[in-house]
C-alpha atoms as a PDB file:
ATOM      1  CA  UNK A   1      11.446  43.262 -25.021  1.00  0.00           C
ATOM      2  CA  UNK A   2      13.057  43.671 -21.960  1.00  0.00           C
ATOM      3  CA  UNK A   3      16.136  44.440 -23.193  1.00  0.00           C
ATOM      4  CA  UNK A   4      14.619  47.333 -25.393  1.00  0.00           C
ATOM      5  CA  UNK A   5      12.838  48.775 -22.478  1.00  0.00           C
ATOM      6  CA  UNK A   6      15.878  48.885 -20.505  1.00  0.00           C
ATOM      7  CA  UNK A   7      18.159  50.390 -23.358  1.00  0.00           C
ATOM      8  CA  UNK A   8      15.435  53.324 -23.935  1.00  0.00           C
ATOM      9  CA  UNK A   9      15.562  53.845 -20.590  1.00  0.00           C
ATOM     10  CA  UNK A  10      19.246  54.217 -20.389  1.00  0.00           C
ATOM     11  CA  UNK A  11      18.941  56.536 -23.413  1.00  0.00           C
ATOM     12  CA  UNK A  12      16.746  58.497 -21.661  1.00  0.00           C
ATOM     13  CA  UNK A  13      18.882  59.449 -18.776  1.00  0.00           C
ATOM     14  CA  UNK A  14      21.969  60.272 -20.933  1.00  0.00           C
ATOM     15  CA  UNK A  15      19.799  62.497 -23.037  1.00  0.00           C
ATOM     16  CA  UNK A  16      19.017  64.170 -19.530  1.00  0.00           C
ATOM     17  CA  UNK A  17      22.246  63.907 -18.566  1.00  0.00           C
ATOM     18  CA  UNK A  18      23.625  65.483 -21.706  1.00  0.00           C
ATOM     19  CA  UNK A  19      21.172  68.639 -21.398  1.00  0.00           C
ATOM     20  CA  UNK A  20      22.397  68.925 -17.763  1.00  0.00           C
ATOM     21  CA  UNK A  21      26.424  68.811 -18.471  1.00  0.00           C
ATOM     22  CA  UNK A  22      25.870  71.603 -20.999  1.00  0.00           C
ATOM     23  CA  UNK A  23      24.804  73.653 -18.804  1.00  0.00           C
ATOM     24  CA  UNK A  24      26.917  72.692 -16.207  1.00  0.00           C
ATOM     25  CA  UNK A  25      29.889  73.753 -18.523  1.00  0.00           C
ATOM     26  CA  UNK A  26      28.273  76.630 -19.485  1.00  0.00           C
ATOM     27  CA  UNK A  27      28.630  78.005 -16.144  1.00  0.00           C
ATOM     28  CA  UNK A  28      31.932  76.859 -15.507  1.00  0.00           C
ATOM     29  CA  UNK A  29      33.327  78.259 -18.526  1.00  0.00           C
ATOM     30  CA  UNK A  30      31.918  81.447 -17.578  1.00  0.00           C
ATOM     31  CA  UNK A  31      33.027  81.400 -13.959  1.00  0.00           C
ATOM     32  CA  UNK A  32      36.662  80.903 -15.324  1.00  0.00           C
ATOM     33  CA  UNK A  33      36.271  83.707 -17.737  1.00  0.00           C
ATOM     34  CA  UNK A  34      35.414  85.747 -14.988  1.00  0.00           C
ATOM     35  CA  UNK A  35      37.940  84.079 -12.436  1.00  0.00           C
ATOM     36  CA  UNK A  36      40.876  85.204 -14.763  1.00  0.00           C
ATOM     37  CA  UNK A  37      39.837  88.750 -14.473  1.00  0.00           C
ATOM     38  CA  UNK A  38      40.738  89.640 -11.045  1.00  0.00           C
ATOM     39  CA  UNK A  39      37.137  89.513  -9.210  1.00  0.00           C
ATOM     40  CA  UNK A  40      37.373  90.946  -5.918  1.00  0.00           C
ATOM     41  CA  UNK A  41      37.704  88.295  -3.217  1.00  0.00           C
ATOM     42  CA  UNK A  42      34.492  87.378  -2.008  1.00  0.00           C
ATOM     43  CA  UNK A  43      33.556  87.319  -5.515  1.00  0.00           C
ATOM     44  CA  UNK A  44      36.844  84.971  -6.269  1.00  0.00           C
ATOM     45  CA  UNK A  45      35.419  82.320  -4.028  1.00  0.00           C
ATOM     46  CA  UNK A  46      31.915  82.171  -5.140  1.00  0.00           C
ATOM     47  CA  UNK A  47      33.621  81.799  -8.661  1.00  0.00           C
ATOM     48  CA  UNK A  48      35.565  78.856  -7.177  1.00  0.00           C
ATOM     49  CA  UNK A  49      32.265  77.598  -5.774  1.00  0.00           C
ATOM     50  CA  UNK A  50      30.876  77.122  -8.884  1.00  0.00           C
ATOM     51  CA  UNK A  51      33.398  75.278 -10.440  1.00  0.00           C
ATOM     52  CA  UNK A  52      34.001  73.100  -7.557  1.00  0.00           C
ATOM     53  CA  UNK A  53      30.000  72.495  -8.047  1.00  0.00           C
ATOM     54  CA  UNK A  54      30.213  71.838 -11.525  1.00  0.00           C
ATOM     55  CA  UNK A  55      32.950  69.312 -11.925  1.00  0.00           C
ATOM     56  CA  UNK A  56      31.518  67.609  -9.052  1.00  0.00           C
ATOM     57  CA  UNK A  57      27.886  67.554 -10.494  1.00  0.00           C
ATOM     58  CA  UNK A  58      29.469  66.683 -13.883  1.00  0.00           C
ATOM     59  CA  UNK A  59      31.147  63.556 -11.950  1.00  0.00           C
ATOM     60  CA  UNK A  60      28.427  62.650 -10.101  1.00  0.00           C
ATOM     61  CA  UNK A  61      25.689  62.418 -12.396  1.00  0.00           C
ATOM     62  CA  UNK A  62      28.226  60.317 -14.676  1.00  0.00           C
ATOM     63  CA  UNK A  63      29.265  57.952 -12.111  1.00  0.00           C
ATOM     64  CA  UNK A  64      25.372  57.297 -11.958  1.00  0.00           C
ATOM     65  CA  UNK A  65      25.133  56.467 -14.989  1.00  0.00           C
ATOM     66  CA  UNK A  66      28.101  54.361 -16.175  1.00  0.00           C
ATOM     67  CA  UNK A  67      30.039  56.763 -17.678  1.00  0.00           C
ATOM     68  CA  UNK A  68      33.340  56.372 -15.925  1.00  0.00           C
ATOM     69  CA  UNK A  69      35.258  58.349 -18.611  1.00  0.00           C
ATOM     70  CA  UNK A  70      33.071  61.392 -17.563  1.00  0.00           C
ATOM     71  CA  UNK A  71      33.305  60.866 -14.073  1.00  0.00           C
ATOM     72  CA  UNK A  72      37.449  60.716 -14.121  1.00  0.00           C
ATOM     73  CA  UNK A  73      37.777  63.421 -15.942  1.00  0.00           C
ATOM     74  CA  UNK A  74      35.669  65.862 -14.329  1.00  0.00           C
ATOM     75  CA  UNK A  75      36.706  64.317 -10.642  1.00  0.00           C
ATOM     76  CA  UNK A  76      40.346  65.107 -12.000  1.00  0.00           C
ATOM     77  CA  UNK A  77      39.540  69.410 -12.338  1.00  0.00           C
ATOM     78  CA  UNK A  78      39.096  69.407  -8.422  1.00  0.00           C
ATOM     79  CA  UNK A  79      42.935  69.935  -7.855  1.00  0.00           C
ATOM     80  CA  UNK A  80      43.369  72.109 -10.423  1.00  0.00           C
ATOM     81  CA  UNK A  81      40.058  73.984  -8.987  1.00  0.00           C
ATOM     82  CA  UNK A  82      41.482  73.869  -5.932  1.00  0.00           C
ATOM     83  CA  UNK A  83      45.439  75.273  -6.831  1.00  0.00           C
ATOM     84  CA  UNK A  84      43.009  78.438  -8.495  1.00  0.00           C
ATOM     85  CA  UNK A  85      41.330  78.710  -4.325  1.00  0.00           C
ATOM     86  CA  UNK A  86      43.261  81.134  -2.127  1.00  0.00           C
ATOM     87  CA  UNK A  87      41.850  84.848  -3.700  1.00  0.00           C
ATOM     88  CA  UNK A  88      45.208  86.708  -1.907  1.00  0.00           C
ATOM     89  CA  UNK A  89      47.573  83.918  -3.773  1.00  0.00           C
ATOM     90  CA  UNK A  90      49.409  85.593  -7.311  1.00  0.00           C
ATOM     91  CA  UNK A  91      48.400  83.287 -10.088  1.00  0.00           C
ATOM     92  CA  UNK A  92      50.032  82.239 -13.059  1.00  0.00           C
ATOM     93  CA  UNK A  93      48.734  82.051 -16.399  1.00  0.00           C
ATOM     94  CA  UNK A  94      49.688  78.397 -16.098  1.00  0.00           C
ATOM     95  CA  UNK A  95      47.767  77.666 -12.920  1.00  0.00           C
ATOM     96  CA  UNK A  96      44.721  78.848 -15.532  1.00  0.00           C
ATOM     97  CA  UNK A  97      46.413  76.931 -18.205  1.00  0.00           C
ATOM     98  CA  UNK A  98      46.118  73.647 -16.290  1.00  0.00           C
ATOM     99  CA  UNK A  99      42.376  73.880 -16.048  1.00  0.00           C
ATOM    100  CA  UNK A 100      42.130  74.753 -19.184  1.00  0.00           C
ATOM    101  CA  UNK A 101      43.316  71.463 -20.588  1.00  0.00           C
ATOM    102  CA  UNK A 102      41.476  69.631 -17.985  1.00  0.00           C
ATOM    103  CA  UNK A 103      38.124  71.029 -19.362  1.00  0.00           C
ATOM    104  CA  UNK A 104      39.188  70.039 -22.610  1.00  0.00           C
ATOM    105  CA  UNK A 105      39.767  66.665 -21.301  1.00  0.00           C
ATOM    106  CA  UNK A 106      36.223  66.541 -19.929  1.00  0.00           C
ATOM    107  CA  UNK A 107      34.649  68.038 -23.373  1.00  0.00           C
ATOM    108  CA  UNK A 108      36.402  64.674 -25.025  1.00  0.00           C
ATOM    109  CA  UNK A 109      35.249  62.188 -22.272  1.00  0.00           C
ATOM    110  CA  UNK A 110      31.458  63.657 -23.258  1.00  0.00           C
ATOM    111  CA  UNK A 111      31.693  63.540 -26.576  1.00  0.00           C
ATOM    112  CA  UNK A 112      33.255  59.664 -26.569  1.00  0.00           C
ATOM    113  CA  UNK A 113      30.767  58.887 -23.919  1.00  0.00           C
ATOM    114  CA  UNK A 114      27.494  60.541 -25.318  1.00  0.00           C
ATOM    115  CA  UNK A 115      28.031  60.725 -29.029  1.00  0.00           C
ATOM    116  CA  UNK A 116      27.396  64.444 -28.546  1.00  0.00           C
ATOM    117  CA  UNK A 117      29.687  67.110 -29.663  1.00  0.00           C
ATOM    118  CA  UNK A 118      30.406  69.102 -26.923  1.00  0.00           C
ATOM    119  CA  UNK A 119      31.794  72.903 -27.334  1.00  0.00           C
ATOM    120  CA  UNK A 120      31.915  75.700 -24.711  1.00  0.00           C
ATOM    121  CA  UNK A 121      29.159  78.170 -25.488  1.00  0.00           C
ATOM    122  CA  UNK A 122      30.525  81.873 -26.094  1.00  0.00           C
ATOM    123  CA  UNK A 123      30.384  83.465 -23.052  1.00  0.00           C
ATOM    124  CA  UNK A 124      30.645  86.536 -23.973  1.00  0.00           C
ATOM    125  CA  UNK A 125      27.038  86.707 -25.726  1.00  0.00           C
ATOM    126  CA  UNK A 126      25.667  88.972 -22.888  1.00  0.00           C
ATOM    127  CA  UNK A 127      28.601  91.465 -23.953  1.00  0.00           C
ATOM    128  CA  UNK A 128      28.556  91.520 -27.396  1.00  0.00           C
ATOM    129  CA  UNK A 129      27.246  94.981 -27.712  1.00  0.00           C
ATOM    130  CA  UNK A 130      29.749  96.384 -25.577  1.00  0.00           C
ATOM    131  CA  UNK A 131      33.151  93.897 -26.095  1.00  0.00           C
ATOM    132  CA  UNK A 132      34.788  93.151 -28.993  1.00  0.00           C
ATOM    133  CA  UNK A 133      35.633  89.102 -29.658  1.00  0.00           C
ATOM    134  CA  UNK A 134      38.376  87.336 -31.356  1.00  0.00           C
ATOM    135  CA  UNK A 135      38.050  83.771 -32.210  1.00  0.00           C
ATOM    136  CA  UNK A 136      41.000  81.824 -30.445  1.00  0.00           C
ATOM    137  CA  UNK A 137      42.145  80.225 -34.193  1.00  0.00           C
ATOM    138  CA  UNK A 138      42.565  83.675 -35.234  1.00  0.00           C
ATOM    139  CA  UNK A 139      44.324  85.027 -32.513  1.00  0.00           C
ATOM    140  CA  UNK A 140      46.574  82.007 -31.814  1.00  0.00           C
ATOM    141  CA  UNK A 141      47.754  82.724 -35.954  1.00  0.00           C
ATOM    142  CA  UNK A 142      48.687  85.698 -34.948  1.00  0.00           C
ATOM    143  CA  UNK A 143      50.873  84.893 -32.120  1.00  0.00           C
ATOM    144  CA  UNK A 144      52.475  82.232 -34.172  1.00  0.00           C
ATOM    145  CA  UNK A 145      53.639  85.092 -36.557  1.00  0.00           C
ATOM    146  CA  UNK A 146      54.843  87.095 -33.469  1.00  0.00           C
ATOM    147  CA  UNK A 147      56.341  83.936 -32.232  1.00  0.00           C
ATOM    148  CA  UNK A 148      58.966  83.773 -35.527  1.00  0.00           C
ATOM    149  CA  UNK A 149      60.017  87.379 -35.460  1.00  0.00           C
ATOM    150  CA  UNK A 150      60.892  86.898 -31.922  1.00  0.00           C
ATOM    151  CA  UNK A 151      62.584  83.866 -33.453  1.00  0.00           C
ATOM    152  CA  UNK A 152      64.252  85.654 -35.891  1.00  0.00           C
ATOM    153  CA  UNK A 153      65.858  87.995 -33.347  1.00  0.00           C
ATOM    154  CA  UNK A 154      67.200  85.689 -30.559  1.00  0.00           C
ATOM    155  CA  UNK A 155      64.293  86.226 -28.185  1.00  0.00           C
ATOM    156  CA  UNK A 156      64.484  84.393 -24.322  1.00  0.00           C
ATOM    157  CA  UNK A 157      62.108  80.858 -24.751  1.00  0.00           C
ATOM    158  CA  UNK A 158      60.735  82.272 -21.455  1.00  0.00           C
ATOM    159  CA  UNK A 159      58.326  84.868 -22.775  1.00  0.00           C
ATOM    160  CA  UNK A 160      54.692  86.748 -22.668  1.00  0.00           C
ATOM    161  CA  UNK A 161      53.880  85.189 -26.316  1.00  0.00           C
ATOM    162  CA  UNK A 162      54.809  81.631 -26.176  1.00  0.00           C
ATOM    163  CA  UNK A 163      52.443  81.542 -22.850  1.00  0.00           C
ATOM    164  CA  UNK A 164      50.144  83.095 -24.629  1.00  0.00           C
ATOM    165  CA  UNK A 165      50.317  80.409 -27.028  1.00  0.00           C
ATOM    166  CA  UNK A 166      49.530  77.581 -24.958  1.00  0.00           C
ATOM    167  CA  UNK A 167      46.905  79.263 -23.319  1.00  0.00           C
ATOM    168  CA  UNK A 168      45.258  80.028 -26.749  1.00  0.00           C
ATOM    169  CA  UNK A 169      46.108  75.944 -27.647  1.00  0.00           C
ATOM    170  CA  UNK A 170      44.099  75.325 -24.442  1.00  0.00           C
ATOM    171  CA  UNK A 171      41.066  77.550 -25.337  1.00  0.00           C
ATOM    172  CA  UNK A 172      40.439  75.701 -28.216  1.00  0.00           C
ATOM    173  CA  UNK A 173      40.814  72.266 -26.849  1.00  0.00           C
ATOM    174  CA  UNK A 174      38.165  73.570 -24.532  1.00  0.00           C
ATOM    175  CA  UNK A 175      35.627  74.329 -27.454  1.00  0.00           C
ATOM    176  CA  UNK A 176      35.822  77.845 -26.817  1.00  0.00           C
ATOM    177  CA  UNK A 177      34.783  79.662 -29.253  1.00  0.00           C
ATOM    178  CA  UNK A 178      35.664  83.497 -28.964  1.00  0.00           C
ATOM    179  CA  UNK A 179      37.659  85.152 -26.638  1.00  0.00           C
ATOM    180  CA  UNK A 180      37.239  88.438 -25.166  1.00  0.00           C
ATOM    181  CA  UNK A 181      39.647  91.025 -26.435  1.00  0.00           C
ATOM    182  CA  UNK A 182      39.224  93.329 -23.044  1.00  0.00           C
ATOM    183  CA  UNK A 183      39.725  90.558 -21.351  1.00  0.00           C
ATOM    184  CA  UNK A 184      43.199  89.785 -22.988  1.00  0.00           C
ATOM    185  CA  UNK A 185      43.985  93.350 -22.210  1.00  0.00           C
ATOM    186  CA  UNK A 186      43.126  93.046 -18.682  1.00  0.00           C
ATOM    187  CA  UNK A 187      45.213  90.010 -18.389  1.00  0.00           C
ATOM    188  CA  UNK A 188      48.312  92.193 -20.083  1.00  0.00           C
ATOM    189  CA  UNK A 189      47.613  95.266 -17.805  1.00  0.00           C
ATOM    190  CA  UNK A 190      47.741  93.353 -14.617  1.00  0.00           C
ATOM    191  CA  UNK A 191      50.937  91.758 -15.563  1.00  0.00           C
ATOM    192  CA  UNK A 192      52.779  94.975 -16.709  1.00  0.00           C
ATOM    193  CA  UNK A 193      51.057  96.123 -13.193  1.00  0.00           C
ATOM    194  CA  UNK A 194      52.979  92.945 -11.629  1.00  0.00           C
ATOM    195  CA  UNK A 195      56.438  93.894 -13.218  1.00  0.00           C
ATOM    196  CA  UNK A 196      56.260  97.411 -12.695  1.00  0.00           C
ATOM    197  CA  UNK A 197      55.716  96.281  -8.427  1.00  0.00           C
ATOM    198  CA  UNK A 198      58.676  93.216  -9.028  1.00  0.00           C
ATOM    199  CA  UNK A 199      61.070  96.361 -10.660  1.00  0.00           C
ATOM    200  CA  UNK A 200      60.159  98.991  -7.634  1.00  0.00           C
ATOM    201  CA  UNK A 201      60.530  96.332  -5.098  1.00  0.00           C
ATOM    202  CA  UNK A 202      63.904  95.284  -6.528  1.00  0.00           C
ATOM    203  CA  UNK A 203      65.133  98.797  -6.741  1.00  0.00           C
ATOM    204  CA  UNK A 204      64.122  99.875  -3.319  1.00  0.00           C
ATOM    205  CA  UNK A 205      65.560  96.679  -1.649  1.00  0.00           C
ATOM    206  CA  UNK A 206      69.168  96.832  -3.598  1.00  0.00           C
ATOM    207  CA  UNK A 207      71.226  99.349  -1.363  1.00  0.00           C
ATOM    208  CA  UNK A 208      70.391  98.244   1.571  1.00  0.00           C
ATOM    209  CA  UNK A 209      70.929  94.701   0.804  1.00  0.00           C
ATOM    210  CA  UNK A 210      73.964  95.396  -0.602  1.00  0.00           C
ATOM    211  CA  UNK A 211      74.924  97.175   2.340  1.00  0.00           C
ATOM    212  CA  UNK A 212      74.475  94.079   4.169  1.00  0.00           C
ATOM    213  CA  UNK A 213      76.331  92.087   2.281  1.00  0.00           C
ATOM    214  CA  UNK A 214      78.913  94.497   2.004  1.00  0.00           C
ATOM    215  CA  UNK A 215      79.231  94.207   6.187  1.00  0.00           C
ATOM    216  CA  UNK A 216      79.826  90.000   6.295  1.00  0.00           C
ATOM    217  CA  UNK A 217      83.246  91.141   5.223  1.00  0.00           C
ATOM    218  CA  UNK A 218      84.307  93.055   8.329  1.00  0.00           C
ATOM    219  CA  UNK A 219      82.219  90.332  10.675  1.00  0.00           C
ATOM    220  CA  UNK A 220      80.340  87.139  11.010  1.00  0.00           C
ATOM    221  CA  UNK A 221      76.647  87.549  10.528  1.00  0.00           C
ATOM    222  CA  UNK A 222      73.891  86.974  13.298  1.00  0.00           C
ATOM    223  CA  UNK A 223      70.026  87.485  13.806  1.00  0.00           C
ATOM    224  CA  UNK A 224      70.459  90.703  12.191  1.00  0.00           C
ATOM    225  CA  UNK A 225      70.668  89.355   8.724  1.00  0.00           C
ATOM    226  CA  UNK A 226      67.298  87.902   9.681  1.00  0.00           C
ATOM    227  CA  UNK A 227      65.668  91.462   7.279  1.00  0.00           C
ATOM    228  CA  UNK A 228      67.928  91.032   4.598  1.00  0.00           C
ATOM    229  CA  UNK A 229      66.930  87.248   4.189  1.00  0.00           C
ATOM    230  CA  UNK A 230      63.367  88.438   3.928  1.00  0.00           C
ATOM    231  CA  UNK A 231      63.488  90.992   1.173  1.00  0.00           C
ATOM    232  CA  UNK A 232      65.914  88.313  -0.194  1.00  0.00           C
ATOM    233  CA  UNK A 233      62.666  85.923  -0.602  1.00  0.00           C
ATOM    234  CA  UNK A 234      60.528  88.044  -1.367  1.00  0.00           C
ATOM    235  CA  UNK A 235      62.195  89.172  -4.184  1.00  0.00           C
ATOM    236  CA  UNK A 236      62.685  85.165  -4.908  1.00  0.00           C
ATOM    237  CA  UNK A 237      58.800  84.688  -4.877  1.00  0.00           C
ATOM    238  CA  UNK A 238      57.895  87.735  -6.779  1.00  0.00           C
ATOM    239  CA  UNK A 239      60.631  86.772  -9.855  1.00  0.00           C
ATOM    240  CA  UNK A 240      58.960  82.971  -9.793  1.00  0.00           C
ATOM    241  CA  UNK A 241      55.369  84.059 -10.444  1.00  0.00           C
ATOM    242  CA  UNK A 242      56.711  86.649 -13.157  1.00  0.00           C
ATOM    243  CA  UNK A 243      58.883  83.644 -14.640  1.00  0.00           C
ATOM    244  CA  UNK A 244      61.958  86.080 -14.395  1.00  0.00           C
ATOM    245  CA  UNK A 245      64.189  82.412 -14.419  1.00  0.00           C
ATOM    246  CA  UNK A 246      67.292  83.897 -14.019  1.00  0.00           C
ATOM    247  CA  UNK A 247      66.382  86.812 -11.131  1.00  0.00           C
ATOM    248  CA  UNK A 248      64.612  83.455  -9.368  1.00  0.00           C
ATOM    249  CA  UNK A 249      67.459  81.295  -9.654  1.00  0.00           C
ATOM    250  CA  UNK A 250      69.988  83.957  -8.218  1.00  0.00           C
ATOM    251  CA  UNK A 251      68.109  84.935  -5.261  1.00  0.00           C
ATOM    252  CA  UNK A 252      67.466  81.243  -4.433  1.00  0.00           C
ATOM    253  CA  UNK A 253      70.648  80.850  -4.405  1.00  0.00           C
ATOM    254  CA  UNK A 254      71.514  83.920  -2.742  1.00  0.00           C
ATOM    255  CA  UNK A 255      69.318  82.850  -0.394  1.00  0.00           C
ATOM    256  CA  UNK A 256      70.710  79.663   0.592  1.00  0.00           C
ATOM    257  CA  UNK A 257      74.488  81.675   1.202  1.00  0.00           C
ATOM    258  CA  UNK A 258      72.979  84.263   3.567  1.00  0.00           C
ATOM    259  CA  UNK A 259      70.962  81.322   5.240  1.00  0.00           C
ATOM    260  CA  UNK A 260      74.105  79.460   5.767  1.00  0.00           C
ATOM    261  CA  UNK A 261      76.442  81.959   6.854  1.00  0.00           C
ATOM    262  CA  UNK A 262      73.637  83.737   9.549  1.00  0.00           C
ATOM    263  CA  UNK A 263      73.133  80.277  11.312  1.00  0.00           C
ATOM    264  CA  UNK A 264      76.808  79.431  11.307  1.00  0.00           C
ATOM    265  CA  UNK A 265      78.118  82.893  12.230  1.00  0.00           C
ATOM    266  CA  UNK A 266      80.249  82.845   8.656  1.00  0.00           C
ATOM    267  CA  UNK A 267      82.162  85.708   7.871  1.00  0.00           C
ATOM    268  CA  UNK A 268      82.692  85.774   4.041  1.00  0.00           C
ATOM    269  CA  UNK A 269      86.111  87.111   2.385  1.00  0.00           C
ATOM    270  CA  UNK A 270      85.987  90.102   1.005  1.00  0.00           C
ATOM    271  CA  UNK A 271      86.643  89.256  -2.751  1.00  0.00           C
ATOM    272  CA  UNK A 272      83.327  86.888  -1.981  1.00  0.00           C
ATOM    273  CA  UNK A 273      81.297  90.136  -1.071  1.00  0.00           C
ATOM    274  CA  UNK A 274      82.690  92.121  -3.608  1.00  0.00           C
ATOM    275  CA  UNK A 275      81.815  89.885  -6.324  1.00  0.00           C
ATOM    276  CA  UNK A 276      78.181  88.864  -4.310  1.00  0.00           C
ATOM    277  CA  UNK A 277      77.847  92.692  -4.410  1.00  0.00           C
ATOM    278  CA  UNK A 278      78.669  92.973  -8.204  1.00  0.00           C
ATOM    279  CA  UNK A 279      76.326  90.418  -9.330  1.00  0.00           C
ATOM    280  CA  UNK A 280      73.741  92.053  -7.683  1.00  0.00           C
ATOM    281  CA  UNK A 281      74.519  95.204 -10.064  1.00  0.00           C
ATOM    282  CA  UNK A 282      74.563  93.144 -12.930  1.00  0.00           C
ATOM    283  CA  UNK A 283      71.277  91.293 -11.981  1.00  0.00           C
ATOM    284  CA  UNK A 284      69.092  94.275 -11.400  1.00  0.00           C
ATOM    285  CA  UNK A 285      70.483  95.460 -15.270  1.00  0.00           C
ATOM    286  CA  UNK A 286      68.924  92.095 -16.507  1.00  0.00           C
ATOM    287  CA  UNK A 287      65.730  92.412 -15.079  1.00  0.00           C
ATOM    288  CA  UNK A 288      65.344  96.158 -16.693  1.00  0.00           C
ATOM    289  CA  UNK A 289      66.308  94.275 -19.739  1.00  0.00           C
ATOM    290  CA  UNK A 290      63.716  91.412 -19.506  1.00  0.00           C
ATOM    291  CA  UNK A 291      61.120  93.676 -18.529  1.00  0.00           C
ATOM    292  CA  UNK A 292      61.981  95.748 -21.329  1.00  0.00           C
ATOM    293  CA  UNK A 293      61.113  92.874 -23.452  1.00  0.00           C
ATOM    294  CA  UNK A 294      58.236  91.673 -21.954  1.00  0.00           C
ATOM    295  CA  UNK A 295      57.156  95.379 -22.370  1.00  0.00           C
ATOM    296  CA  UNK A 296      57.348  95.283 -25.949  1.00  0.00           C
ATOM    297  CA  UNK A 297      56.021  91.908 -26.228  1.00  0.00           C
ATOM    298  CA  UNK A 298      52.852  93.382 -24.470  1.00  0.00           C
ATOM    299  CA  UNK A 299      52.865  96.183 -27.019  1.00  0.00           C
ATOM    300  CA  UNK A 300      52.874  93.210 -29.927  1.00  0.00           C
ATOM    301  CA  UNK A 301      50.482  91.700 -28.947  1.00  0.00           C
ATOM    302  CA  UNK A 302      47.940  94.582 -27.972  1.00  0.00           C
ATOM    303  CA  UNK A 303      48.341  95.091 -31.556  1.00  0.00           C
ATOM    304  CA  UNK A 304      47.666  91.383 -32.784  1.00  0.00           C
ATOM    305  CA  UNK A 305      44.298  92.809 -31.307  1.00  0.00           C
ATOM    306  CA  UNK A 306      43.799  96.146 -32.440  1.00  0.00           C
END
């Protein structure tokens, strides 16, 4: 009799606890809806407050009640929560990505725990008057079909659709179950915005580091090279979070010679500037080129939409 009484009781408080982590998730799904749109960045940190406080509560409450596959799970978010933190930082659709899959993660964990099926609630219900939906299924078929063409024509592995693709993979692991289509836009439009600053900054900065490099022929380099090696990383920074691999590699590396040769005092030969100089030609053609791409790959898939 005992026994019984004890097992209600336990039945009870996961049937609590089950009405509470659905609307925990609730909120964090719509804080990260809202956290991938830019907010402003006061707003950007009480976004990350709430799902800090939700993975934690989520933990919590589990760990109270014996549900240690609940309680790792959600305890695990906190470093992804906490990559997503800094509101000046650039984020990548990956860094988003990440989260994405831990969520999932924590909607499995429920459901094994509770016997419940847990799915995200569509968050955009308050905007269905004024924003159009697409369920991630759909969409993620039609990227798949973008995917092969690009296939078909020798396209870079490195591209707007195939991240697209995992981040559609991660929605639905997630339970969600539409996806904004303004939102998908605004997530396009900020990275064209992105590439179009990458391109001006890489255009601006060329003659005058070429310039410089052009002068280590004719003398060692001192604490004057200190500008050049600046632009030289920023450029290196901007081309990671844009996943321009090839524009990141060669300004790592070009990054490393100039570091080199200003704190030894190296004077480089000539036919070392000269082709140094060349490559920087033929670099700035292949990020026109990839942006190019990327362009039309935004174009694609604003049309998957229409």
């Amino acid at each position: 009799m005992a026994g019984d009484t004890s097992d209600d009781f336990q039945k009870e408080l996961v049937d609590l606890f089950v009405q509470e982590a659905q609307e925990w998730l609730q909120n964090i799904h719509v804080a990260l809806d809202e956290l991938q749109q830019g907010p402003a960045p006061e707003r950007h940190e009480a976004l990350i407050g709430i799902l800090a406080g939700g993975v934690t509560n989520l933990g919590g409450s589990a760990a109270t009640i014996n549900l240690p596959e609940v309680e790792q799970a959600s305890f695990a978010a906190i470093p992804f929560i906490e990559a997503l933190k800094d509101p000046l930082k650039s984020f990548s659709v990956q860094d988003f990505l990440s989260l994405c899959k831990q969520l999932g993660q924590i909607h499995v964990a429920l459901t094994h725990a509770t016997g419940v099926s847990f799915e995200a609630q569509d968050t955009s219900e308050s905007n269905e008057a004024t924003q159009r939906t697409v369920s991630p299924e759909e969409f993620l078929q039609a990227l798949c079909q973008l995917q092969s063409a690009q296939e078909d024509g020798n396209a870079s592995e490195r591209n707007i659709v195939r991240t697209m693709i995992d981040q559609m993979e991660a929605q639905i692991t997630a339970g969600v179950q539409q996806v904004g289509v303004e939102a998908v836009r605004d997530y396009l439009q900020r990275l064209s915005d992105s590439e179009e600053a990458f391109l001006r900054a890489l255009d601006k900065s060329m003659p005058g580091l070429t310039a410089q490099i052009s002068s280590m022929a004719e003398s060692a380099p001192g604490a004057e090279l200190e500008p050049c090696l600046q632009g030289v990383a920023s450029l290196r920074i901007e081309a990671q979070n844009l996943n321009a691999v090839l524009a990141a590699s060669f300004f790592s590396g070009l990054h490393s010679l100039l570091s080199v040769s200003a704190q030894y005092h190296v004077r480089l030969a000539a036919v070392r500037v000269e082709a140094i100089a060349a490559r920087l030609d033929v670099v700035r053609a292949i990020v026109h080129r990839w942006s190019d791409q990327r362009r039309m790959e935004r174009a694609a898939i604003g049309q998957a939409l229409s």
